[in-house]
Protein backbone atom coordinates (compact mmCIF):
# COMPACT_ATOMS: atom_id res chain seq x y z
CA UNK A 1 -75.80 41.81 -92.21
CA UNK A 2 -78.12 42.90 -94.96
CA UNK A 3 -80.50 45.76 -93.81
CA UNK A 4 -83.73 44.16 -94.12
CA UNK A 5 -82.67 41.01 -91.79
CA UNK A 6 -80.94 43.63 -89.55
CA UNK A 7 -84.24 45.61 -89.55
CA UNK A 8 -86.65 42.01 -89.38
CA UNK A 9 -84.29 41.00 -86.33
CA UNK A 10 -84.89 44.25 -84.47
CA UNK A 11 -88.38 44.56 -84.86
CA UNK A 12 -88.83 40.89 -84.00
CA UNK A 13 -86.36 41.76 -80.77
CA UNK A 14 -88.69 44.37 -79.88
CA UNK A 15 -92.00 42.78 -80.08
CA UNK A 16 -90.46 39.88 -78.05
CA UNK A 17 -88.78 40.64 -75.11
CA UNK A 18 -90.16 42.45 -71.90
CA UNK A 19 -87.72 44.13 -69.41
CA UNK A 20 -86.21 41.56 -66.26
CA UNK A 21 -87.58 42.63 -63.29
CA UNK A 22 -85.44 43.35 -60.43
CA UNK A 23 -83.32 40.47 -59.11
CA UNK A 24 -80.02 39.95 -56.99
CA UNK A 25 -78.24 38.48 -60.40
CA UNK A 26 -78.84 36.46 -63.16
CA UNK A 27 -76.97 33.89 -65.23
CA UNK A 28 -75.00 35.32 -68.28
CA UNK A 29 -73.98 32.86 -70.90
CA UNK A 30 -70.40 32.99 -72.54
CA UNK A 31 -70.33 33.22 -75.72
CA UNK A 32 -66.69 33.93 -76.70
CA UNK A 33 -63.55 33.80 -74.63
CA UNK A 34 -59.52 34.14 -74.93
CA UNK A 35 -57.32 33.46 -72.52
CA UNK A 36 -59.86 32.87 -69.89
CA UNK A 37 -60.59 29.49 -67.82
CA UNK A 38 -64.00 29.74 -69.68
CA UNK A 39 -65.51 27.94 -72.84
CA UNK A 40 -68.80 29.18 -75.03
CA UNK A 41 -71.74 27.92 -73.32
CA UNK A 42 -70.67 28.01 -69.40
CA UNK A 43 -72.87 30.22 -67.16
CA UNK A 44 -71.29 33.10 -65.00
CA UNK A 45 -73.51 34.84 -61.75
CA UNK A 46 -73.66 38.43 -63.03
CA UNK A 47 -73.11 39.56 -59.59
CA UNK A 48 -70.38 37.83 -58.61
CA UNK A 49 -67.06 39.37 -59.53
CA UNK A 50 -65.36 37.78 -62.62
CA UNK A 51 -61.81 38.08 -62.47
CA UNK A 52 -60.17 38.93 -65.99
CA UNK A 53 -56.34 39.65 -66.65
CA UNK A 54 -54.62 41.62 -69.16
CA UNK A 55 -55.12 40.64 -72.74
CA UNK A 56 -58.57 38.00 -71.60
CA UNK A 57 -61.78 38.75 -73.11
CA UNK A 58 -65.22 37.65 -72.47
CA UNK A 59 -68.24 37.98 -74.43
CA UNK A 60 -71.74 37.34 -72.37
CA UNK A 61 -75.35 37.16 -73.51
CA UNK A 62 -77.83 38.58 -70.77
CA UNK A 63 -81.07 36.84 -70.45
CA UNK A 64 -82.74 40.10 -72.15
CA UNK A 65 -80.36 38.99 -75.29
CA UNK A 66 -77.61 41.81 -74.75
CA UNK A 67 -74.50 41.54 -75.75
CA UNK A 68 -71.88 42.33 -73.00
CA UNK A 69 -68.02 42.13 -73.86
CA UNK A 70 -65.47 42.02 -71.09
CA UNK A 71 -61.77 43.03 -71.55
CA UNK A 72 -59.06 42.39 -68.66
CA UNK A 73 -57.64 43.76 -66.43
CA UNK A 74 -61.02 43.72 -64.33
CA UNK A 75 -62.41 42.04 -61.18
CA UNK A 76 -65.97 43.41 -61.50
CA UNK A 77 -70.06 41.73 -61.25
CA UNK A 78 -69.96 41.51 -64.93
CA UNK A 79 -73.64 42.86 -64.51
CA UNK A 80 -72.52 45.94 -63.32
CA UNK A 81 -75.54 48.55 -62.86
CA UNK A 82 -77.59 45.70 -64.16
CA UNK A 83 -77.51 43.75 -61.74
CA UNK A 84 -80.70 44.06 -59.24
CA UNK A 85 -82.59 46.80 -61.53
CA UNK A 86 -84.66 45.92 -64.40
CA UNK A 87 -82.71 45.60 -67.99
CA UNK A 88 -82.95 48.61 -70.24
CA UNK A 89 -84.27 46.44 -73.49
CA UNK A 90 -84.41 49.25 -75.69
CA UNK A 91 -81.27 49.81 -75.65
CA UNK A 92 -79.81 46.44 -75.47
CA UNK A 93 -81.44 45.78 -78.66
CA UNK A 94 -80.08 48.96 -80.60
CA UNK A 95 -76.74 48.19 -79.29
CA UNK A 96 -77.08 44.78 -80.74
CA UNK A 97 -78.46 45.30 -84.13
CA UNK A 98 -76.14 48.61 -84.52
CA UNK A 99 -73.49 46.58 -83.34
CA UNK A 100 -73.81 43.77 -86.27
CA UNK A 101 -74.45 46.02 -88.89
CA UNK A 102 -71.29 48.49 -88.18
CA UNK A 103 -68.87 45.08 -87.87
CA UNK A 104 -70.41 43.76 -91.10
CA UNK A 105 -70.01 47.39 -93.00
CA UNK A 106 -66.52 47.55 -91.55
CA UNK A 107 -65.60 43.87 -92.82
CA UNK A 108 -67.34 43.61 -95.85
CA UNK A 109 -69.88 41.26 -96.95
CA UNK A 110 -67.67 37.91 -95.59
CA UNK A 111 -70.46 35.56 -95.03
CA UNK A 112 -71.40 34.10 -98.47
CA UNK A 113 -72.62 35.89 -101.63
CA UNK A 114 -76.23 37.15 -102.40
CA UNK A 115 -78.36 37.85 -100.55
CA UNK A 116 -79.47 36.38 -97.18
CA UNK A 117 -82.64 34.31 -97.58
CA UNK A 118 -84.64 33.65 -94.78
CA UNK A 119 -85.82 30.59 -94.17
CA UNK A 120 -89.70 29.44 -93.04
CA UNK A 121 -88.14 27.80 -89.85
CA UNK A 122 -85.08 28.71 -88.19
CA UNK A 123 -83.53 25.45 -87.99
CA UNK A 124 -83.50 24.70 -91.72
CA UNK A 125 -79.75 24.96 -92.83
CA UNK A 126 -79.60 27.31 -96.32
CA UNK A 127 -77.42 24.85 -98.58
CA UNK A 128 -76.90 27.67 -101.50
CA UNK A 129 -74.69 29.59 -99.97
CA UNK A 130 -71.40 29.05 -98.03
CA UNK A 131 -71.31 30.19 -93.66
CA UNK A 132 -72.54 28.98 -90.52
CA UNK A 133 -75.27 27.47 -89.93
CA UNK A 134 -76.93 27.08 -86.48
CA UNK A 135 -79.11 24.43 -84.72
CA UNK A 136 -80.10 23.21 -81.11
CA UNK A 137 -78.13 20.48 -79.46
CA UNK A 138 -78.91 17.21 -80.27
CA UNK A 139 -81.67 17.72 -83.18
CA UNK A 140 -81.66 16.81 -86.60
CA UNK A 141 -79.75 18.17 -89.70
CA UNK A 142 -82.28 19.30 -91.97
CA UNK A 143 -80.85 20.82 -95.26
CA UNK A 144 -82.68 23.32 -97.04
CA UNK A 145 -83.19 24.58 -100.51
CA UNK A 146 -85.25 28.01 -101.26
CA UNK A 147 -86.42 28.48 -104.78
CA UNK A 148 -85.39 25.12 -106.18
CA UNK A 149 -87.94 23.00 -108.18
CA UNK A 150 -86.15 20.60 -109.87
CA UNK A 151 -84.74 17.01 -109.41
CA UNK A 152 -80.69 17.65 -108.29
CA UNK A 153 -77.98 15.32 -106.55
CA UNK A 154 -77.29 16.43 -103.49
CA UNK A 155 -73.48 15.25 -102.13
CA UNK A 156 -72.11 16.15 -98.57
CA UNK A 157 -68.85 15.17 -96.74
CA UNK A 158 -66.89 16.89 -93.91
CA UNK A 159 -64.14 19.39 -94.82
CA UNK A 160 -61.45 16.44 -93.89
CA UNK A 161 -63.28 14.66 -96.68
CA UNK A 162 -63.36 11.32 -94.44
CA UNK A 163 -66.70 10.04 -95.85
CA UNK A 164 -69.09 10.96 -98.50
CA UNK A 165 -72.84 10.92 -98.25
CA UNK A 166 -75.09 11.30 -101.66
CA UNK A 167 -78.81 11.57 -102.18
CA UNK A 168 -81.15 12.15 -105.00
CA UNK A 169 -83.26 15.48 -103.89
CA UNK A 170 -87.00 15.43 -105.86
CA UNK A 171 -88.53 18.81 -106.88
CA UNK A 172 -91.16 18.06 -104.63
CA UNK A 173 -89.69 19.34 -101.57
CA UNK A 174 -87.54 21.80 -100.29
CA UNK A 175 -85.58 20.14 -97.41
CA UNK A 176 -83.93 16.87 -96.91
CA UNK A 177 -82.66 15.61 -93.73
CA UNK A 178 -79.30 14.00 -92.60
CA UNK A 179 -79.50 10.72 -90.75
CA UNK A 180 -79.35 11.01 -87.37
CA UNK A 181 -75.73 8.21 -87.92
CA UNK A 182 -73.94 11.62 -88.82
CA UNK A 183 -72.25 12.74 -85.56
CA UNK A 184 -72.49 16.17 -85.13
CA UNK A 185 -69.71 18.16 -83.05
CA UNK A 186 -70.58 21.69 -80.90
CA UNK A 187 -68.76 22.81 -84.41
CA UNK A 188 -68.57 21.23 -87.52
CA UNK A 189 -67.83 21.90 -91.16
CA UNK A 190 -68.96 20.47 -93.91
CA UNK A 191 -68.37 20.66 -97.77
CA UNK A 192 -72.06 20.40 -99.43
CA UNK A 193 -72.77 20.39 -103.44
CA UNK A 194 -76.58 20.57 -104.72
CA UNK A 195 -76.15 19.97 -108.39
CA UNK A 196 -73.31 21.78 -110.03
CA UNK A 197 -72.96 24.11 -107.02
CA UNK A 198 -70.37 23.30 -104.04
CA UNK A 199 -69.88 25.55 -100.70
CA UNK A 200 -68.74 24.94 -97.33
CA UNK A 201 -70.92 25.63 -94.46
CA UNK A 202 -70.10 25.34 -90.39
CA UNK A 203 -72.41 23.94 -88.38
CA UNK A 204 -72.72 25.28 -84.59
CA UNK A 205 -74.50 23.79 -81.70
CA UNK A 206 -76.65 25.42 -79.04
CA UNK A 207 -75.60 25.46 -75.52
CA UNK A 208 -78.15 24.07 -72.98
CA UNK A 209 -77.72 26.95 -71.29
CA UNK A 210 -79.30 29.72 -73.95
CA UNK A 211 -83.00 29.31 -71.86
CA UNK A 212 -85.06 31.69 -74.21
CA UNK A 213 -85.22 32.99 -77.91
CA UNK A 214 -83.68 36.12 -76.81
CA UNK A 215 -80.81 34.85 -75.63
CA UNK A 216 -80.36 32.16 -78.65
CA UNK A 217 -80.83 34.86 -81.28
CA UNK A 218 -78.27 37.08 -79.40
CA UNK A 219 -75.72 33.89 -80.01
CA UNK A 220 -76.70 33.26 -83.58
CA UNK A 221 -75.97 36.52 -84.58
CA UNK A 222 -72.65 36.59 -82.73
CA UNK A 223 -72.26 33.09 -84.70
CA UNK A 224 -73.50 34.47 -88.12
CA UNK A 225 -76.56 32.53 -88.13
CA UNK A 226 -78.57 36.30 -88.59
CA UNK A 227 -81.10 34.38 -91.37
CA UNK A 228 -81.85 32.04 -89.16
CA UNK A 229 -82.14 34.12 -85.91
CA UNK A 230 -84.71 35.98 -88.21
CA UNK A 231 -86.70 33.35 -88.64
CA UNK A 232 -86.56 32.44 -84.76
CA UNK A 233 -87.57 35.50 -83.50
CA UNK A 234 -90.55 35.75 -86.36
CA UNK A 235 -91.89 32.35 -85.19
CA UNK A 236 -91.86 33.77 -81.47
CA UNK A 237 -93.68 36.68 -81.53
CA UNK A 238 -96.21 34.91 -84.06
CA UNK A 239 -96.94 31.82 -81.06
CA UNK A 240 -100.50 32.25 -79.56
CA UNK A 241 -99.24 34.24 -75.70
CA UNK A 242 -101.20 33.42 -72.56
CA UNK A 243 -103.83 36.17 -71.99
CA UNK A 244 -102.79 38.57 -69.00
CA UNK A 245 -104.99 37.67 -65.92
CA UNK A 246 -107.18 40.46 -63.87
CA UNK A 247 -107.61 40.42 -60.72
C-alpha cells in the first residue's frame, strides 16, 4: 500500500468508528478460509466456540473493522477477550493499517504500477491500472478513468476471452458504465484496454453480510481494493451525522 492511502485509510478509520459497547457476542464475517467448512462472506457468533484443525485458517472481520486470523488446532469463541467488553478501536485500526503496509513492504509493490489513485467515489473501478477492483453485490459496473480528456476506444472481455464488448469513451466524462446484461460473479476477471493500453483487473463482490463501512473497508483492503476503501471511508466521515440528543 502506498503511504499516503495507508495514512488517508487510517485517519478516515479513526474519525469513523466508535468503540462496540458491551454485548454477549457479535457476528464476525469470514473473509478468508482453507480447509475449513466455511466460505468468504458466512457469519460466525464470536462467542460460540469455532472448531479449527491443524493446518485450517480463518480470517474474520469484527464489526469495529478488525482483522482477526485464526489458525488450527483451536476450539475457542473466536472473540476471545472481546467478546462482552467494548472493542479496543485504537488498536484494531493500527493493527490493520500496520498490518497492510508490512505485507505490502515484504511483497513488493504486486498490485499494478504507479501510483494508487483514488477515486471521487469508491465504487468507480480505476481502468489504468491492472488489480482488483471491488463493488457491492448486485450494483452496476461503472469504469473509471482519472486524468483522461480525450476521445479513446474502450474494449473489455473476460480473461476466457468468451465475448468482447467495445465502446467509444468521449472526453467529456470520466466514467462509463457496463450494461447491467454483463453477469457479474462474487469474482470475476476481466481483460480491459482504453486506447493503446490493456490490463487485467478482478472484480470482487460484497457479501450481504459486511453491515457497515468499517467492516467493508476492512474486506477491501484484505481484497486489495485499498484506493477504493479510501474513498469509502472519506465519503463516511464527510455524511451530515445525527446531532447527539440531551436530555
Amino acid at each position: 500500500m502506498r503511504p499516503l492511502i495507508a495514512l488517508a485509510i487510517g485517519t478516515a478509520l479513526w474519525s469513523l468508528l466508535t468503540p462496540l459497547e458491551a454485548t454477549a457476542s457479535v457476528d464476525l464475517v469470514v473473509v478468508e478460509v482453507r480447509g475449513a467448512h466455511l466460505s468468504p462472506g458466512d457469519t460466525v457468533d464470536s462467542a460460540k466456540p469455532l472448531s479449527l484443525k491443524d493446518g485450517q485458517l480463518v480470517t474474520l472481520i469484527s464489526p469495529a473493522g478488525k482483522i482477526i486470523k485464526l489458525r488450527g488446532p483451536s476450539d475457542q469463541p473466536p472473540g476471545g477477550d472481546e467478546t462482552g467488553a467494548s472493542t479496543d478501536v485504537n488498536s484494531a485500526l493500527e493493527a490493520l493499517v500496520t498490518q497492510k503496509i508490512a505485507r505490502n513492504d515484504k511483497a513488493g509493490v504486486v498490485r499494478g504500477t504507479g501510483t494508487e489513485n483514488i477515486p471521487p467515489e469508491p465504487w468507480l473501478l480505476d481502468v489504468t491500472r491492472p488489480g482488483n477492483r471491488c463493488l457491492p453485490a448486485d450494483s452496476p459496473i461503472i469504469f473509471w478513468r482519472p486524468g483522461h480528456a480525450t476521445d479513446e476506444t474502450f474494449v473489455v472481455a473476460p480473461s476466457d476471452r468468451s465475448w468482447r464488448a467495445t465502446a467509444d469513451w468521449p472526453q467529456t466524462t470520466d466514467r462509463l458504465t457496463l450494461p447491467r446484461t454483463v453477469p457479474l460473479p462474487a469474482r470475476s476477471s476481466y481483460v480491459v484496454k482504453l486506447g493503446k493500453k490493456e490490463v487485467m483487473v478482478t472484480l470482487i463482490s460484497l457479501p450481504l453480510s459486511l453491515t457497515n463501512d468499517a467492516m467493508r473497508a476492512a474486506w477491501m483492503m484484505e481484497e486489495g481494493c485499498d484506493a477504493q476503501a479510501a474513498a469509502l471511508l472519506h465519503m463516511a466521515i464527510a455524511a451530515p451525522r445525527p446531532k447527539a440528543r440531551v436530555e
